[in-house]
PDB file of N, CA and C in Angstrom:
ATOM      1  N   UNK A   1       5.834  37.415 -26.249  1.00  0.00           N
ATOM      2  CA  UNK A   1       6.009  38.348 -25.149  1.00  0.00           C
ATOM      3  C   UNK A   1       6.984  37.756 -24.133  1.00  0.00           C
ATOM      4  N   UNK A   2       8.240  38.786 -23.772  1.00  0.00           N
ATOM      5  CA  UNK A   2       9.105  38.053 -22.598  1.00  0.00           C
ATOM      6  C   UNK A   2       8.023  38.303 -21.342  1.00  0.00           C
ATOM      7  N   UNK A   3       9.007  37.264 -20.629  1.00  0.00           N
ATOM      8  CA  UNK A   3       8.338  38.057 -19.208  1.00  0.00           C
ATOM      9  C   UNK A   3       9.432  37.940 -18.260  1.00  0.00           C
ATOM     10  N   UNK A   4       9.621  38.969 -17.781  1.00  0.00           N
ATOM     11  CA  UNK A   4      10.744  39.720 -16.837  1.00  0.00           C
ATOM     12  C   UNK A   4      10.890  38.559 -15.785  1.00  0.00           C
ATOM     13  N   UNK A   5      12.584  38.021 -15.539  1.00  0.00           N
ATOM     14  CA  UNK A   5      12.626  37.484 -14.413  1.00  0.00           C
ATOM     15  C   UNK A   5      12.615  35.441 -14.928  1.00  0.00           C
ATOM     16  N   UNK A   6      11.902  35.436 -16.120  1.00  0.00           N
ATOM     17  CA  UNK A   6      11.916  33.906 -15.835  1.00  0.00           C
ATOM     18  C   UNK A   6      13.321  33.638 -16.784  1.00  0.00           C
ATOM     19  N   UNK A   7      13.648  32.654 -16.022  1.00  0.00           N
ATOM     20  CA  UNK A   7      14.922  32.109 -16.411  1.00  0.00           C
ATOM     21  C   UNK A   7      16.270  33.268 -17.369  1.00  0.00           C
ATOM     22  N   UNK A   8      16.103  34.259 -16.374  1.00  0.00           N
ATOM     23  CA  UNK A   8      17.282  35.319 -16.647  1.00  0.00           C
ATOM     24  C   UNK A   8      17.281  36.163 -15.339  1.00  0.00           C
ATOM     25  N   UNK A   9      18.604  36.739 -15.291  1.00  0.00           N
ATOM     26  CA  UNK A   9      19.088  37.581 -14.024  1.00  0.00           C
ATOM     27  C   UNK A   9      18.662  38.986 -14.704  1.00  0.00           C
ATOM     28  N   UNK A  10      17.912  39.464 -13.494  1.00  0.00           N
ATOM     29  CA  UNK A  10      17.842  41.100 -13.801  1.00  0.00           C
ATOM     30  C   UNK A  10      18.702  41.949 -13.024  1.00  0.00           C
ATOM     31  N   UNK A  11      19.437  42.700 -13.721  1.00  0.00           N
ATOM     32  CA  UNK A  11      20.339  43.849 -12.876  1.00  0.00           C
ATOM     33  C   UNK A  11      19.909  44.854 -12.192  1.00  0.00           C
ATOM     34  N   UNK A  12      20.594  45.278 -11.169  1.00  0.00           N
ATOM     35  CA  UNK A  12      19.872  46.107 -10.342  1.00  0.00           C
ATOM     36  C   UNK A  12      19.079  47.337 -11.143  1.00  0.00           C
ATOM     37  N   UNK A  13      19.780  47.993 -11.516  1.00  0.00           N
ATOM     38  CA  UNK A  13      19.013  49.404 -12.761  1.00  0.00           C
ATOM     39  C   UNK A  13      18.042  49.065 -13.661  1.00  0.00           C
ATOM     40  N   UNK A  14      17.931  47.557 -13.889  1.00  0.00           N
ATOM     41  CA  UNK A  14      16.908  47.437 -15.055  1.00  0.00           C
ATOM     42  C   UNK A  14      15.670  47.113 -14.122  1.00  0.00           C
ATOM     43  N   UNK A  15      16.261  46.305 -12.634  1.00  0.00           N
ATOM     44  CA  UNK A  15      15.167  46.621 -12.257  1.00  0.00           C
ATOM     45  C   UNK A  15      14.301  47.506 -11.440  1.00  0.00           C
ATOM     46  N   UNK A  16      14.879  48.693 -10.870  1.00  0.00           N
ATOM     47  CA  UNK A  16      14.763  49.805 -10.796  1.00  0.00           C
ATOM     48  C   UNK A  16      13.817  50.609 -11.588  1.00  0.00           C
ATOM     49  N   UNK A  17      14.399  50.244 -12.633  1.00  0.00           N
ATOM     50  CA  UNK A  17      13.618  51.154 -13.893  1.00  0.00           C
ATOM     51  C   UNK A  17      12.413  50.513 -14.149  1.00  0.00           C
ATOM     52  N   UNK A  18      12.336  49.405 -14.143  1.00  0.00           N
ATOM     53  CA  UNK A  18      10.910  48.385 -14.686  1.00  0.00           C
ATOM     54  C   UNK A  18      10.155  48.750 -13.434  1.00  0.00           C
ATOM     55  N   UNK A  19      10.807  48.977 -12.096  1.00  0.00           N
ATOM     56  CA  UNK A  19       9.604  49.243 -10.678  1.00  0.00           C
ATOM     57  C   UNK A  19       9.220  50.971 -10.776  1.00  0.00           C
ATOM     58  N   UNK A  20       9.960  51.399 -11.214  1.00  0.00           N
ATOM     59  CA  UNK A  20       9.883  53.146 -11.025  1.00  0.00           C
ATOM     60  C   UNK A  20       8.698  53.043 -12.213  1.00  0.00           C
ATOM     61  N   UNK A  21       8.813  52.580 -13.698  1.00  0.00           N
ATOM     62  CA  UNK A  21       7.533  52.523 -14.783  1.00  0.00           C
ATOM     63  C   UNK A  21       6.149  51.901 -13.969  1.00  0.00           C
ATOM     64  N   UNK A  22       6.368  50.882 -12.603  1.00  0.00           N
ATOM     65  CA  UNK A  22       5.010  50.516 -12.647  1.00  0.00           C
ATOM     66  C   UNK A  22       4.943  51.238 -11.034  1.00  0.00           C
ATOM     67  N   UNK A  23       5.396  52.058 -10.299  1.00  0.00           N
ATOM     68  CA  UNK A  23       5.033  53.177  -9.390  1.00  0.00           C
ATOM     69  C   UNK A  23       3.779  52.990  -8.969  1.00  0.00           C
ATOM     70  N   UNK A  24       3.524  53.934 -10.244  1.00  0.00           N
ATOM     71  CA  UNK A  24       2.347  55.040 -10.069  1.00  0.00           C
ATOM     72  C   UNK A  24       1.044  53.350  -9.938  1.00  0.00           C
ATOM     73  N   UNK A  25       0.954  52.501 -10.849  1.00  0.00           N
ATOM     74  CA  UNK A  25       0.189  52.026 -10.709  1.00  0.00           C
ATOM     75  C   UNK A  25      -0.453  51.424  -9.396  1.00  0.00           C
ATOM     76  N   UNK A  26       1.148  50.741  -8.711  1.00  0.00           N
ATOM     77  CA  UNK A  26       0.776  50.547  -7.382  1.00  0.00           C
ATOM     78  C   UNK A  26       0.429  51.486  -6.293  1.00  0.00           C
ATOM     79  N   UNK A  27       1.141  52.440  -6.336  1.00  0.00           N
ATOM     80  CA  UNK A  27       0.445  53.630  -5.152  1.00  0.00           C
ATOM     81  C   UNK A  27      -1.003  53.958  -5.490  1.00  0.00           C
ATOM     82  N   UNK A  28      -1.349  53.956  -7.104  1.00  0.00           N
ATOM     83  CA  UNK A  28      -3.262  54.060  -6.753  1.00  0.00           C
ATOM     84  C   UNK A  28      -4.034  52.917  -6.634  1.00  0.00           C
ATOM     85  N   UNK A  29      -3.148  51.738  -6.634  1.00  0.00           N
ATOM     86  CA  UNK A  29      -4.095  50.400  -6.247  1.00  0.00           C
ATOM     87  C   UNK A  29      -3.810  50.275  -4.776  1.00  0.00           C
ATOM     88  N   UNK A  30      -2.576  50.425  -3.877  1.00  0.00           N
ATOM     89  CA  UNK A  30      -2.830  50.370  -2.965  1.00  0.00           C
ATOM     90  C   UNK A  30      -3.404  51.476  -2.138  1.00  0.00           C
ATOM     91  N   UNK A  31      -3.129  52.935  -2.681  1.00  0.00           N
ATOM     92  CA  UNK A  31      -4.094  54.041  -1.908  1.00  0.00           C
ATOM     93  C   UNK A  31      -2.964  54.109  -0.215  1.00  0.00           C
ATOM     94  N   UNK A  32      -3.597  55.064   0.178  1.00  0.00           N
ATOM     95  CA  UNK A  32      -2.717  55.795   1.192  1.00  0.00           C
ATOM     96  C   UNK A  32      -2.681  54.426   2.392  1.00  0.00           C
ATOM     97  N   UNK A  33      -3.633  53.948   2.684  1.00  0.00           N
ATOM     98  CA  UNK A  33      -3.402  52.760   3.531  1.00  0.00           C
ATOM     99  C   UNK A  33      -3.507  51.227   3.145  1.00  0.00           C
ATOM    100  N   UNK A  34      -3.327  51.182   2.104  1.00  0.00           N
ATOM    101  CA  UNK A  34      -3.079  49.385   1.786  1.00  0.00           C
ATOM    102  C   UNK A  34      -4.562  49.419   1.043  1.00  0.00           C
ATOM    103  N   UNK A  35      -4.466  47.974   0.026  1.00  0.00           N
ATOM    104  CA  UNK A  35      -5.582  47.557   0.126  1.00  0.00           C
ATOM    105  C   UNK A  35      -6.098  46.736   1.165  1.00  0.00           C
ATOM    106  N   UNK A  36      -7.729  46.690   0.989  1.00  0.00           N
ATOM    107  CA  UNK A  36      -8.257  45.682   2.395  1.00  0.00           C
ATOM    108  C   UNK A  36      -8.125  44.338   2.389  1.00  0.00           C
ATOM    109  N   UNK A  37      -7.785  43.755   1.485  1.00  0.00           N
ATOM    110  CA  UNK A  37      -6.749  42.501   1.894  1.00  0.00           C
ATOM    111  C   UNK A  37      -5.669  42.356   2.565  1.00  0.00           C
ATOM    112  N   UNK A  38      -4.740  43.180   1.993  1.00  0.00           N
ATOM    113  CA  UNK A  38      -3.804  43.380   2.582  1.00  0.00           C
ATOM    114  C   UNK A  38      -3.509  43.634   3.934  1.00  0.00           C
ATOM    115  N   UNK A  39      -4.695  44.763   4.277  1.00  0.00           N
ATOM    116  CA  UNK A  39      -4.610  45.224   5.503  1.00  0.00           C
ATOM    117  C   UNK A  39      -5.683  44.467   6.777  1.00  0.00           C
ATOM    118  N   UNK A  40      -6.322  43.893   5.762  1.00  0.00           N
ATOM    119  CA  UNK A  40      -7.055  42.950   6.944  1.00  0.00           C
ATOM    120  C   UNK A  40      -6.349  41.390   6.896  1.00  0.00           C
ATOM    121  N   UNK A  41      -6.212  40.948   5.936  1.00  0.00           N
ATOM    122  CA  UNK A  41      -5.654  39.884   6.580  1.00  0.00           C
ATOM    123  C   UNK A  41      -3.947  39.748   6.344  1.00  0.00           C
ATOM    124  N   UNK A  42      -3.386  40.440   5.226  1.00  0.00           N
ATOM    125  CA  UNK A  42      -1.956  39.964   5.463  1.00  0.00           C
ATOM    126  C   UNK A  42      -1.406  40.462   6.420  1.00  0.00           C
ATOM    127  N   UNK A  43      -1.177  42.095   6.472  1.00  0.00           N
ATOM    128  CA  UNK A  43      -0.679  42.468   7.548  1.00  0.00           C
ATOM    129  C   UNK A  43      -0.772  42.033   9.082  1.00  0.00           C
ATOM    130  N   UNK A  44      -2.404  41.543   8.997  1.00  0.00           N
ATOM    131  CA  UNK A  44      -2.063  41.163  11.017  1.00  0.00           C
ATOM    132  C   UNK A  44      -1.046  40.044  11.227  1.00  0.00           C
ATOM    133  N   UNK A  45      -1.587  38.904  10.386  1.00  0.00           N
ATOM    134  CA  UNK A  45      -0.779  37.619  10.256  1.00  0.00           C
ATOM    135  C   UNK A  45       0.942  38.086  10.296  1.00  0.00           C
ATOM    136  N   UNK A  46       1.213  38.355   9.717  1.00  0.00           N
ATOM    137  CA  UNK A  46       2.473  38.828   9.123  1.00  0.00           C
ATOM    138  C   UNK A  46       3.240  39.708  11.065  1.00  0.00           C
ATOM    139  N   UNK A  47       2.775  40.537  11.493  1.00  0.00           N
ATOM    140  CA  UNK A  47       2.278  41.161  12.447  1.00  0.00           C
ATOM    141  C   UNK A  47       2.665  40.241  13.226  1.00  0.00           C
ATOM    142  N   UNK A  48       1.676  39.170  14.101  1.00  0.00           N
ATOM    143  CA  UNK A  48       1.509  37.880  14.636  1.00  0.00           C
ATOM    144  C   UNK A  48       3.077  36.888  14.417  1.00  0.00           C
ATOM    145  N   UNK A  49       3.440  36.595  13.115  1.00  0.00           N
ATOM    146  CA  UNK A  49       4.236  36.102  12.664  1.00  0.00           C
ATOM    147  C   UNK A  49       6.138  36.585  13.561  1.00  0.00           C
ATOM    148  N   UNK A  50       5.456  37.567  13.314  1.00  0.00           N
ATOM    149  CA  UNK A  50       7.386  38.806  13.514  1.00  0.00           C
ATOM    150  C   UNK A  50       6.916  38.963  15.048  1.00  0.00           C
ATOM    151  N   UNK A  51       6.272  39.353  15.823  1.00  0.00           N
ATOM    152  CA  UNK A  51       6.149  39.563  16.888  1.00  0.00           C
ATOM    153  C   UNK A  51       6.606  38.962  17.983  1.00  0.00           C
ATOM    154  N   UNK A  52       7.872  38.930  18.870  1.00  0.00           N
ATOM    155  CA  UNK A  52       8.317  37.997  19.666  1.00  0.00           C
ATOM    156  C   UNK A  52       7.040  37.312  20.698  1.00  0.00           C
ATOM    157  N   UNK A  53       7.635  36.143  21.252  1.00  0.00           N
ATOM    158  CA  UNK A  53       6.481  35.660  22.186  1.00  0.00           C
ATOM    159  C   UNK A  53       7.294  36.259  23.314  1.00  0.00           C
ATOM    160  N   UNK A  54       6.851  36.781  24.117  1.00  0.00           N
ATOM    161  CA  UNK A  54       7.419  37.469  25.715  1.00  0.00           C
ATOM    162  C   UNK A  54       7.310  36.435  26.742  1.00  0.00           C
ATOM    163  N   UNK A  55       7.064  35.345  26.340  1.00  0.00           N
ATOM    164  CA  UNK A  55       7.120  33.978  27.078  1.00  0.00           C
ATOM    165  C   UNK A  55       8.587  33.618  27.688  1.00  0.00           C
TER     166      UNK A  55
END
């Protein structure tokens, strides 16, 4: 079995096409607002991270 990406360049369209085939999977694992990992802890961090200090 290959696996996409190790030690070869993927072109933009192939990878396009390989993200458009796995879509659907991610929009019903993540669901209309994230999963709750995601949304509880990556996003705040991440959030926190980018957020200027007004200092």
């Amino acid at each position: 079995k290959q696996i996409w990406g190790v030690g070869e360049n993927m072109g933009t369209e192939e990878s396009k096409k390989i993200w458009e085939e796995n879509a659907q999977f991610w929009d019903n694992a993540m669901g209309d607002e994230s999963n709750e990992f995601h949304r509880e802890v990556v996003r705040p961090k991440v959030t926190e991270l980018l957020s200027p200090n007004p200092a």
